[in-house]
C-alpha atoms as a PDB file:
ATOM      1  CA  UNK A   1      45.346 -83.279 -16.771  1.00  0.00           C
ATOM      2  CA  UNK A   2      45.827 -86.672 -15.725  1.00  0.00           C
ATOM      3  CA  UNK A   3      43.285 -89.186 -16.042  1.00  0.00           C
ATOM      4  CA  UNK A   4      41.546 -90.077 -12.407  1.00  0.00           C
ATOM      5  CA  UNK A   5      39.972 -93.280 -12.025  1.00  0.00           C
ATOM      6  CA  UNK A   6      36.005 -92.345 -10.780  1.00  0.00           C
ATOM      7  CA  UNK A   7      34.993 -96.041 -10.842  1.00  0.00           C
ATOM      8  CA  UNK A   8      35.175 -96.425  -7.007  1.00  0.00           C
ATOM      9  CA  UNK A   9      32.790 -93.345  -6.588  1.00  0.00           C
ATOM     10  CA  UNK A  10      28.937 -93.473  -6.615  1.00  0.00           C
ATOM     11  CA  UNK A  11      27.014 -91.619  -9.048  1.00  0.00           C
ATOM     12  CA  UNK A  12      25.319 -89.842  -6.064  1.00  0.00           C
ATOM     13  CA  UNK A  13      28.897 -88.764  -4.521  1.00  0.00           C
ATOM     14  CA  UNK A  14      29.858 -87.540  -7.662  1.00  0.00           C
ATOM     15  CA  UNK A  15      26.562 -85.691  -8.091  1.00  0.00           C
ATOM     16  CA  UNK A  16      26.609 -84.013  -4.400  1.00  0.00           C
ATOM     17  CA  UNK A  17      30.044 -83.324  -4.932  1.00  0.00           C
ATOM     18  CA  UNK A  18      29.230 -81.261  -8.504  1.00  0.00           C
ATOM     19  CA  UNK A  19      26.014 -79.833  -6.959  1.00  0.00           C
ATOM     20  CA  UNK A  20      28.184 -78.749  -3.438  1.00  0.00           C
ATOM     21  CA  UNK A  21      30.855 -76.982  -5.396  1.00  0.00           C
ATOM     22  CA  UNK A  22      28.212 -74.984  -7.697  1.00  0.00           C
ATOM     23  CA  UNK A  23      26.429 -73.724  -4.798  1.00  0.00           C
ATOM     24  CA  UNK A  24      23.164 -75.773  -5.207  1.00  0.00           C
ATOM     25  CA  UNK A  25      21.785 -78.142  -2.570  1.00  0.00           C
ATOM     26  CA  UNK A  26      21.041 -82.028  -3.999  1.00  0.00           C
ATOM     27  CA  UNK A  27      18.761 -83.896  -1.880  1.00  0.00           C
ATOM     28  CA  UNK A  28      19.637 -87.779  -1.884  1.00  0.00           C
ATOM     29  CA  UNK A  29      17.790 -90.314  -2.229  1.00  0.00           C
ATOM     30  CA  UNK A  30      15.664 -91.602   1.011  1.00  0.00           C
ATOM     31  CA  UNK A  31      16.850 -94.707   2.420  1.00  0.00           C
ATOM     32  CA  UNK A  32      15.159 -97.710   2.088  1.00  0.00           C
ATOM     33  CA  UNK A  33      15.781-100.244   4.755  1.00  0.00           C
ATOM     34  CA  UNK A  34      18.881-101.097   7.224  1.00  0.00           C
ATOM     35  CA  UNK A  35      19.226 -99.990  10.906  1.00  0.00           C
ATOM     36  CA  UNK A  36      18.316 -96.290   9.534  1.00  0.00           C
ATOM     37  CA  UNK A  37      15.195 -97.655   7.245  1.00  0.00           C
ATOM     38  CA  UNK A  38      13.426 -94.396   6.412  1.00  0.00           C
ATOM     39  CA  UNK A  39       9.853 -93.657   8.616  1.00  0.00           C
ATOM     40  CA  UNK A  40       6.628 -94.292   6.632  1.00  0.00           C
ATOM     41  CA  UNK A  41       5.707 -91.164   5.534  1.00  0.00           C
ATOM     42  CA  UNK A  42       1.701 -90.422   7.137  1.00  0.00           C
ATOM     43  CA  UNK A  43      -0.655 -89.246   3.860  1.00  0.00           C
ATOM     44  CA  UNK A  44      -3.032 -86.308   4.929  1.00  0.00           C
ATOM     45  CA  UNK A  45      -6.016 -88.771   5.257  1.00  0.00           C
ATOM     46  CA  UNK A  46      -3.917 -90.413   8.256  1.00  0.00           C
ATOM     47  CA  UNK A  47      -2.969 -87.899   9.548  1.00  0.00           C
ATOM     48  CA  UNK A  48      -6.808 -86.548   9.779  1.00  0.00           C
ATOM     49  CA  UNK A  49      -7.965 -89.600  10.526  1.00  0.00           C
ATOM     50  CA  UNK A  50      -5.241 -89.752  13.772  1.00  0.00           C
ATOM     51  CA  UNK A  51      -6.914 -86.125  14.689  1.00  0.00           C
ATOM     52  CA  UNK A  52     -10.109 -87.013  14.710  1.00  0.00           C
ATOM     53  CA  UNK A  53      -9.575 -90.491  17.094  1.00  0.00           C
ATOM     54  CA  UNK A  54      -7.749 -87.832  19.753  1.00  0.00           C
ATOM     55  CA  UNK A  55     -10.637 -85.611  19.167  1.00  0.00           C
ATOM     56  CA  UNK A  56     -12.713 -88.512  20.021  1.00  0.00           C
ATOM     57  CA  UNK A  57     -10.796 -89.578  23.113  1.00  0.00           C
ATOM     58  CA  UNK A  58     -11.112 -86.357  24.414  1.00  0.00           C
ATOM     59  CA  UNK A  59     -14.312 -86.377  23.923  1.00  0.00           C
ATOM     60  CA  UNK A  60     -15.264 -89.620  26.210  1.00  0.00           C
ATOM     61  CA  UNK A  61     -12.191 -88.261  28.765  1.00  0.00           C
ATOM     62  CA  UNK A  62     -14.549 -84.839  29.894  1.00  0.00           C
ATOM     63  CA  UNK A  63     -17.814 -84.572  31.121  1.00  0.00           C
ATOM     64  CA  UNK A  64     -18.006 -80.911  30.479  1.00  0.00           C
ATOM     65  CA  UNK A  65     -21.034 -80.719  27.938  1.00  0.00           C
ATOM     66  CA  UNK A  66     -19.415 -77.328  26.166  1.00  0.00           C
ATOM     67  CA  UNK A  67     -16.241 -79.288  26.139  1.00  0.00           C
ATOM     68  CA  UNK A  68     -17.937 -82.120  24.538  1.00  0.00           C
ATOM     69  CA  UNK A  69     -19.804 -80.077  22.103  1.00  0.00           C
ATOM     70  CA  UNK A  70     -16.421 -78.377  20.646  1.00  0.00           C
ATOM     71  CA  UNK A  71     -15.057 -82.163  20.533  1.00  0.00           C
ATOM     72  CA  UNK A  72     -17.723 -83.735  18.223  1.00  0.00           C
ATOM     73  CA  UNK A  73     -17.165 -80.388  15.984  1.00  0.00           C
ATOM     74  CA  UNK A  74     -13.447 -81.503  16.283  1.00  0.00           C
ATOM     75  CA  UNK A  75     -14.222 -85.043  15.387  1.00  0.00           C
ATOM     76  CA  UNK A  76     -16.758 -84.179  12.483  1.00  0.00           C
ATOM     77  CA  UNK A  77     -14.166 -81.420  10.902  1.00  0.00           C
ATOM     78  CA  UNK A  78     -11.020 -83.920  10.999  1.00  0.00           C
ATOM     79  CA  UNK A  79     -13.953 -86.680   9.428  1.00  0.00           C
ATOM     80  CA  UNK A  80     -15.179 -84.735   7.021  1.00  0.00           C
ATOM     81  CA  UNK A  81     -11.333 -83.545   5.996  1.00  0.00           C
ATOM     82  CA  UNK A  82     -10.214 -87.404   5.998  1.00  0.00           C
ATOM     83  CA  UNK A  83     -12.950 -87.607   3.481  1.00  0.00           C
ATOM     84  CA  UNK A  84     -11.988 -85.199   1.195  1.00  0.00           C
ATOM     85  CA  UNK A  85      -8.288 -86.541   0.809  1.00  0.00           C
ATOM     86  CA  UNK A  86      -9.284 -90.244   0.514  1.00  0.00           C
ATOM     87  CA  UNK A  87     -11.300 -88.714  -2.185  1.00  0.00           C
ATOM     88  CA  UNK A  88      -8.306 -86.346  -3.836  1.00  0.00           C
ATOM     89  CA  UNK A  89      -6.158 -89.251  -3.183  1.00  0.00           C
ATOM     90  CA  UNK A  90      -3.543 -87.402  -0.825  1.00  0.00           C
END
């Protein structure tokens, strides 16, 4: 074999290439700024958090009172979940 000069080639080419011809997937890494800047990733308790404040709009939208009712349940469940991430730290 001859020798090949790799020096041009990133470590994660080479890696996807080896992982790609053994059959296994290799997940790169996530980008970290530039026109394609990965999203912010939402933790649990923001996403719970974001629940409850629709739960809430909805609830000042209607004027059904059964509608209302099942929106303060809404609000308190996505609360009371919020609560229990901060806490777990998700």
């Amino acid at each position: 074999m001859s020798p090949i000069d790799l020096s041009g080639v990133s470590t994660d080419d080479l890696l996807a290439e080896v992982a790609r011809r053994c059959g296994t997937a290799r997940r790169r890494q996530p980008a970290t700024g530039g026109a394609r800047g990965a999203a912010k990733k939402r933790t649990k308790q923001e996403w719970a958090l974001a629940m409850a404040e629709e739960a809430r709009q909805r609830y000042h939208d209607t004027t059904d009172p059964s509608v209302r009712a099942r929106e303060i349940q809404e609000i308190g469940k996505f609360e009371k979940l919020a609560a229990r991430y901060k806490a777990r730290g998700e």
